[in-house]
C-alpha atoms as a PDB file:
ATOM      1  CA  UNK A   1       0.000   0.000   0.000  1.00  0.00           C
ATOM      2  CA  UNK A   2       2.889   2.646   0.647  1.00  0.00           C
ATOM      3  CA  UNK A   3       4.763   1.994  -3.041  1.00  0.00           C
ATOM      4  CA  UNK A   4       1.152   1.170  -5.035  1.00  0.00           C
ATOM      5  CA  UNK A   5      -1.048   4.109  -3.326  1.00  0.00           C
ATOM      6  CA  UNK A   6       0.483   6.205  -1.323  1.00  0.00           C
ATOM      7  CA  UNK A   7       3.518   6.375  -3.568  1.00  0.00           C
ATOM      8  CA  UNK A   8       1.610   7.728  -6.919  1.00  0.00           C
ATOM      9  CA  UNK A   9      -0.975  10.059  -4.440  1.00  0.00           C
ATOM     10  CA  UNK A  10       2.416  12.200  -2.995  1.00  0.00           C
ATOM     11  CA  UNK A  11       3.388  12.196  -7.126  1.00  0.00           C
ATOM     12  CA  UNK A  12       0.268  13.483  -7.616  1.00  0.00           C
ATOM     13  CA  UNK A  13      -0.115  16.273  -4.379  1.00  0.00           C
ATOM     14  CA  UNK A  14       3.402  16.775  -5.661  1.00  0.00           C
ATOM     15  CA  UNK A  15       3.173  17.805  -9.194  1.00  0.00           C
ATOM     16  CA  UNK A  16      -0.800  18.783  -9.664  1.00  0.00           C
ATOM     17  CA  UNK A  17      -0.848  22.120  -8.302  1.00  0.00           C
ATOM     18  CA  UNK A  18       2.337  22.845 -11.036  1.00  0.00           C
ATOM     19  CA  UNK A  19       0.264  21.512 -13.519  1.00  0.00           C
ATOM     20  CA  UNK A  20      -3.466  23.197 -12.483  1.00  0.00           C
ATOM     21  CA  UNK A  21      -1.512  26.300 -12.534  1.00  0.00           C
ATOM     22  CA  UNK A  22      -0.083  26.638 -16.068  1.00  0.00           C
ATOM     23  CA  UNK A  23      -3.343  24.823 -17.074  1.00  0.00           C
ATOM     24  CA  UNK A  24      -1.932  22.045 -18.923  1.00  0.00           C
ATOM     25  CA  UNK A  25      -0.164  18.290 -17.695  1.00  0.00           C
ATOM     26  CA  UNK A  26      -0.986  15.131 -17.995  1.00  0.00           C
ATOM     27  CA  UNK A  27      -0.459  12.140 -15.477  1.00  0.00           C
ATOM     28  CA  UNK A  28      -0.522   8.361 -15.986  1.00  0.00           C
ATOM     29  CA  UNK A  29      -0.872   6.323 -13.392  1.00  0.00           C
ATOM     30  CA  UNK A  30       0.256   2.638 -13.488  1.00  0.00           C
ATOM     31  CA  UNK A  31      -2.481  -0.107 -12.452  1.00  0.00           C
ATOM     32  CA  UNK A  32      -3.166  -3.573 -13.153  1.00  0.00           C
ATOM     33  CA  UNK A  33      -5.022  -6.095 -14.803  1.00  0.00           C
ATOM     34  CA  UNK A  34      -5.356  -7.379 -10.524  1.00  0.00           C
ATOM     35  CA  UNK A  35      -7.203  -4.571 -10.309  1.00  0.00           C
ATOM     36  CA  UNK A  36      -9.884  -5.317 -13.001  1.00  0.00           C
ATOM     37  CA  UNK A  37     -10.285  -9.159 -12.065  1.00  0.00           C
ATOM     38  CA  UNK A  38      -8.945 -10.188  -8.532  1.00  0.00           C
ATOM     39  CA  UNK A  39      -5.465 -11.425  -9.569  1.00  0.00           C
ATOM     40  CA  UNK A  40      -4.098 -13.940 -11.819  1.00  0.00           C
ATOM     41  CA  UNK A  41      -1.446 -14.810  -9.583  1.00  0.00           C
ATOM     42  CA  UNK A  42      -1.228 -12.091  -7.337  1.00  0.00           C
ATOM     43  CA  UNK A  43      -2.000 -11.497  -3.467  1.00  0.00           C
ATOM     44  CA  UNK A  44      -5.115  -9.671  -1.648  1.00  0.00           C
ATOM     45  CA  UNK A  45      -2.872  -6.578  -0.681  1.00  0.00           C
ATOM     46  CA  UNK A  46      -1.828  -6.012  -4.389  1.00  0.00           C
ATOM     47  CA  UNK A  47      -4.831  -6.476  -5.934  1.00  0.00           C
ATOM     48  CA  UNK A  48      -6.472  -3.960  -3.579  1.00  0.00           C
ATOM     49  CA  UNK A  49      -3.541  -1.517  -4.619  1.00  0.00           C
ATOM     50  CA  UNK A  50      -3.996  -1.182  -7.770  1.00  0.00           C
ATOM     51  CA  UNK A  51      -7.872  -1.504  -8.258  1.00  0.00           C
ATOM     52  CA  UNK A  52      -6.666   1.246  -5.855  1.00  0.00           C
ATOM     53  CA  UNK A  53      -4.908   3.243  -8.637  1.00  0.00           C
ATOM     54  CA  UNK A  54      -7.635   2.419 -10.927  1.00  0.00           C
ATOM     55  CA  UNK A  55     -10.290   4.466  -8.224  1.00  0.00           C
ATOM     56  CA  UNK A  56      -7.389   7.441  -7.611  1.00  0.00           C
ATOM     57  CA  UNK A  57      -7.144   7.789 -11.612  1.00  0.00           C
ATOM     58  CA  UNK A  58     -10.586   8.704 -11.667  1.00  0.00           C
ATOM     59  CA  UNK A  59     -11.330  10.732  -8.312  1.00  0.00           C
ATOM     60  CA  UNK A  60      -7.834  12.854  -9.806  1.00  0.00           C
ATOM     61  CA  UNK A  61      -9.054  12.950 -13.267  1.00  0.00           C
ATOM     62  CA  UNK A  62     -12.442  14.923 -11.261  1.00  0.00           C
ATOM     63  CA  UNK A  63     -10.236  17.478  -9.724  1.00  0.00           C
ATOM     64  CA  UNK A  64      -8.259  18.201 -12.545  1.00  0.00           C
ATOM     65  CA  UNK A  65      -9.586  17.929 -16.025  1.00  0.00           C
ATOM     66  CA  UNK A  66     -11.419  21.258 -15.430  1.00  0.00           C
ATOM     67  CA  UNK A  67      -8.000  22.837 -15.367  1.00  0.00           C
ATOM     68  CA  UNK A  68      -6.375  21.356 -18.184  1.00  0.00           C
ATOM     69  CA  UNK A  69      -4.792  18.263 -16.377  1.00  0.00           C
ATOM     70  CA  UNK A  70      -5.828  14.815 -17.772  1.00  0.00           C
ATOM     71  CA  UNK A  71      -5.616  12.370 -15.781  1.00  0.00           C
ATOM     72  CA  UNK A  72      -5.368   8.406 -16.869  1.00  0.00           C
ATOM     73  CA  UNK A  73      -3.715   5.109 -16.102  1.00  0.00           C
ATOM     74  CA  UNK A  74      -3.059   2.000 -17.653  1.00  0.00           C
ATOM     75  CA  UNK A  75      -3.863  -1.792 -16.534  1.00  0.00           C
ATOM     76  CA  UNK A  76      -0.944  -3.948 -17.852  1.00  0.00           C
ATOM     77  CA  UNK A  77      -1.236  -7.730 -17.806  1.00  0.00           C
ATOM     78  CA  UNK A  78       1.217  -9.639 -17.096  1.00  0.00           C
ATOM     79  CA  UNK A  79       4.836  -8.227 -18.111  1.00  0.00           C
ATOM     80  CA  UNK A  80       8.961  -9.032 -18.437  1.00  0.00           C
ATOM     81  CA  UNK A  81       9.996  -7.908 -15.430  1.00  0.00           C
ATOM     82  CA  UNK A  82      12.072  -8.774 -12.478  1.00  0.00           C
ATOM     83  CA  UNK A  83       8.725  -8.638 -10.817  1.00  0.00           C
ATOM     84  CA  UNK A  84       7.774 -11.754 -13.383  1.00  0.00           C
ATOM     85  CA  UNK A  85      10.918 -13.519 -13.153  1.00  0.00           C
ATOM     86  CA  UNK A  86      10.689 -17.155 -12.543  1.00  0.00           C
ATOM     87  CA  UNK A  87       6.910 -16.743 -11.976  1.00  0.00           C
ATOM     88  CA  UNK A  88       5.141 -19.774 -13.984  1.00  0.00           C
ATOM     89  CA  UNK A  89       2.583 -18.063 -16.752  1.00  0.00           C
ATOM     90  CA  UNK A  90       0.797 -20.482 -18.402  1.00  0.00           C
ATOM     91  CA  UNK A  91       1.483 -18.786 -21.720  1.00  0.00           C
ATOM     92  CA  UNK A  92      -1.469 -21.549 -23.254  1.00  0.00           C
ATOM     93  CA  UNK A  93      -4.053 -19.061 -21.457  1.00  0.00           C
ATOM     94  CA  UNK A  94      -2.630 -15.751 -22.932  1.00  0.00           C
ATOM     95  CA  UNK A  95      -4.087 -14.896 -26.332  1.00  0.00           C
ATOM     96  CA  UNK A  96      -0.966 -13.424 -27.674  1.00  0.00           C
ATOM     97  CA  UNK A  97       1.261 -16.415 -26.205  1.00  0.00           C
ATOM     98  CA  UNK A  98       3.374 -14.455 -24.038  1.00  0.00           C
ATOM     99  CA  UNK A  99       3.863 -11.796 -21.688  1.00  0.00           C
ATOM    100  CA  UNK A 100       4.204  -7.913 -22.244  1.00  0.00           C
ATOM    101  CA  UNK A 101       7.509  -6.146 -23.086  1.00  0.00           C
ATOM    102  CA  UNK A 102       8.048  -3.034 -20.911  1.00  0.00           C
ATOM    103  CA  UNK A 103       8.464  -0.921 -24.579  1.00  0.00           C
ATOM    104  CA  UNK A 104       4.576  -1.702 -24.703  1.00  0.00           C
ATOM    105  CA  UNK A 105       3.258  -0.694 -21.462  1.00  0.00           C
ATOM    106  CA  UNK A 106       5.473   2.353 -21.918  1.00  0.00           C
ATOM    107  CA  UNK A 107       3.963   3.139 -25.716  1.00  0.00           C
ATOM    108  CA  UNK A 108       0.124   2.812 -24.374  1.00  0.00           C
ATOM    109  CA  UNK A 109       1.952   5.160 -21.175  1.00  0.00           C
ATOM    110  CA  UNK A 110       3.280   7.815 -23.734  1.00  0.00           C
ATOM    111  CA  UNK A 111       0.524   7.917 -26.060  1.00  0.00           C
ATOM    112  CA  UNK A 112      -1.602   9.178 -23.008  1.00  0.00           C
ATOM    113  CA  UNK A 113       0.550  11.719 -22.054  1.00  0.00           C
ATOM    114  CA  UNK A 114       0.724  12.974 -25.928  1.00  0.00           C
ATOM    115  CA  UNK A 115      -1.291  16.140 -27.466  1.00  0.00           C
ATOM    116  CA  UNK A 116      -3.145  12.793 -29.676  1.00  0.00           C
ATOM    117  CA  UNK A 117      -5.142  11.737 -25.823  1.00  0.00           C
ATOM    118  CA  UNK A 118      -5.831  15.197 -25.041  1.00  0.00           C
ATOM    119  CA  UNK A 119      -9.909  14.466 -24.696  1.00  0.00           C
ATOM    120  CA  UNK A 120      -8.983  11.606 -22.745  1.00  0.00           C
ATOM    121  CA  UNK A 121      -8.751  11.730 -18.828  1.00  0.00           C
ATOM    122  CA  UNK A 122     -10.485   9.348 -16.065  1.00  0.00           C
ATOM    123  CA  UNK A 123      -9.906   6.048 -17.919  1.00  0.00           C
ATOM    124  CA  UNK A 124      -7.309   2.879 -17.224  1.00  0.00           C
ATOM    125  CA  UNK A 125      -6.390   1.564 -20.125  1.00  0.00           C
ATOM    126  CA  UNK A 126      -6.091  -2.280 -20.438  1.00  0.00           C
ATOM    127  CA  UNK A 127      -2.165  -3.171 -21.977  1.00  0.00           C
ATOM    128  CA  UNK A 128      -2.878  -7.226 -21.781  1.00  0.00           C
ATOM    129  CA  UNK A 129      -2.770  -8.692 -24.980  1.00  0.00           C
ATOM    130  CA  UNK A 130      -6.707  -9.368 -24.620  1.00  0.00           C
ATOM    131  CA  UNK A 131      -5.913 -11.436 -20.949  1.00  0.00           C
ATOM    132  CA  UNK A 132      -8.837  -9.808 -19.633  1.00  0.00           C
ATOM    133  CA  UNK A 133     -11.692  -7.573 -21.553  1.00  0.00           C
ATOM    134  CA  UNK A 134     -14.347  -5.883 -19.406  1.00  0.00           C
END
């Protein structure tokens, strides 16, 4: 709970009022696909985290879209990490076959902070290879 939600809420007190004031930012939080379905592997204090994120994307994106700030996050599935390492993914279960690069949860990332998402703000978008549609 201190990394997942109290971590990206001080980013956000931290940064925000910067942002409000020139009238323009944008801020991506980082969720997961635990926070859409209850965990694929993962434990009852992470999956509360970051369907955590998922609720703080929206209650920011309330404050702030008024003044220019969008406000989103993404849900990644399952991805290459450290995190992931030696974990056992039944890759038979994944549409795509395999886990998420980093390079792709970053793109979906950087697209949202681009001028092209700048009538988006409130939503988590899912980066799972079609793991989990809601």
């Amino acid at each position: 709970m201190d990394v997942n939600v109290r971590g990206p809420i001080n980013l956000v007190r931290a940064f925000m009022p910067g942002m409000i004031e020139r009238r323009y930012g944008r801020i991506v939080l980082c969720g997961s696909i635990a926070g859409w379905a209850g965990g694929l592997m993962s434990g009852p204090h992470y999956v509360a985290s970051k369907g955590g994120i998922h609720a703080l994307v929206r209650w920011f994106a309330q404050q702030a879209v008024a003044h220019g700030v969008c406000v989103n996050g993404v849900a990644p599935g399952p991805v290459v990490t450290p995190m992931t390492h030696g974990a056992h993914h039944d890759l038979g279960r994944f549409p795509l076959g395999r886990l998420a690069e980093p390079k792709e949860v970053a793109h979906a990332m950087r697209f949202l902070c681009s001028r092209d998402a700048s009538y988006v703000s409130g939503t988590v978008v899912d980066v799972n290879g079609g793991l989990y549609m809601h």
